[in-house]
Protein backbone atom coordinates (compact mmCIF):
# COMPACT_ATOMS: atom_id res chain seq x y z
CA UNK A 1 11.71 -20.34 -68.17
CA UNK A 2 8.80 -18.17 -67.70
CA UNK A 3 9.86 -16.11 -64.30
CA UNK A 4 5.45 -17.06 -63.23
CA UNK A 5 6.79 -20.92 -63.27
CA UNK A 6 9.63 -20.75 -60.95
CA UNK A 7 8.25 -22.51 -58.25
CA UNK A 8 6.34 -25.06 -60.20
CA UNK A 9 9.97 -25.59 -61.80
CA UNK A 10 12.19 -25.27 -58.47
CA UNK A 11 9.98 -27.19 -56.49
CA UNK A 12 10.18 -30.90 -57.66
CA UNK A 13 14.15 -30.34 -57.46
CA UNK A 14 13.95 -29.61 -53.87
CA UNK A 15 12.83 -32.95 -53.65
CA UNK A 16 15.95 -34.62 -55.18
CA UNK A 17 19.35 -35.28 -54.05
CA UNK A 18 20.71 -31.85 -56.38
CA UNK A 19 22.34 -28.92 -53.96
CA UNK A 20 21.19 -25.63 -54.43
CA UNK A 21 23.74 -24.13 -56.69
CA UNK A 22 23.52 -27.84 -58.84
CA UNK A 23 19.65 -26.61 -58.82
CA UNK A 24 20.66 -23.43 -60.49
CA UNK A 25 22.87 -24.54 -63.17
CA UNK A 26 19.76 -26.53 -63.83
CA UNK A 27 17.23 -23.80 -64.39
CA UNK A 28 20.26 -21.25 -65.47
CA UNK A 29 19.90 -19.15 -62.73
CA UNK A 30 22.10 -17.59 -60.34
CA UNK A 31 22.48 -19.51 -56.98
CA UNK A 32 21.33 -16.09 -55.11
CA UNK A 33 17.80 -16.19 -57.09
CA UNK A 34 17.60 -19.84 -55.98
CA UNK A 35 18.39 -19.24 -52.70
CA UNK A 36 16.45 -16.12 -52.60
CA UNK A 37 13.03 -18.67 -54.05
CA UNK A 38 13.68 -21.51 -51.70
CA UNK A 39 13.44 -19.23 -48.48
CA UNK A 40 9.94 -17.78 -49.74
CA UNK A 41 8.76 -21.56 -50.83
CA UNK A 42 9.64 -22.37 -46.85
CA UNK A 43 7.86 -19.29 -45.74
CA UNK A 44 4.86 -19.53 -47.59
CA UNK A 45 4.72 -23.66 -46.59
CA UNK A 46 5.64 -22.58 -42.96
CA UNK A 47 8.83 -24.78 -43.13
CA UNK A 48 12.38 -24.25 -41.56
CA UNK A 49 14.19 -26.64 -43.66
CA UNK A 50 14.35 -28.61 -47.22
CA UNK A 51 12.56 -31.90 -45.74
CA UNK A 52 9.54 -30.02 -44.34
CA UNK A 53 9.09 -27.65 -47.11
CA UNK A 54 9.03 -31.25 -49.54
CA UNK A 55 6.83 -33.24 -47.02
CA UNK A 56 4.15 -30.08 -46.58
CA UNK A 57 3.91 -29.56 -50.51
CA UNK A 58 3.41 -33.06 -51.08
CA UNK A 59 0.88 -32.80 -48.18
CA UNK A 60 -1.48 -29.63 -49.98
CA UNK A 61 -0.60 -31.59 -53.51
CA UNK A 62 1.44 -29.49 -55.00
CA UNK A 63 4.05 -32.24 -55.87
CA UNK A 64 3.44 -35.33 -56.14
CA UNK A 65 4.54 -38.41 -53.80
């Protein structure tokens, strides 16, 4: 994984059923770096929580519906 592409890769998964540390083991990352990635996606979409963060980046189209 280029470490430029970890949004466009973590993002989608946010949108499916996998926990955080099942996200991890997906990429092969630690759960920290995860964890760490998710709370700057929900800053930078001004969300507090997993559901907002999916519903405002399918909202600017940066994942699809």
């Amino acid at each position: 994984m280029v470490p430029g592409r970890l949004t466009e890769d973590l993002l989608p998964l946010l949108s499916t059923h996998l926990s955080l540390p099942e996200i991890a083991e997906e990429l092969f990352l630690s759960h920290n770096t995860v964890k760490s990635h998710v709370q700057m996606i929900y800053r930078k979409l001004g969300a507090d929580s997993r559901s907002q963060a999916v519903a405002q980046a399918r909202a600017v189209g940066l994942l699809e519906e």
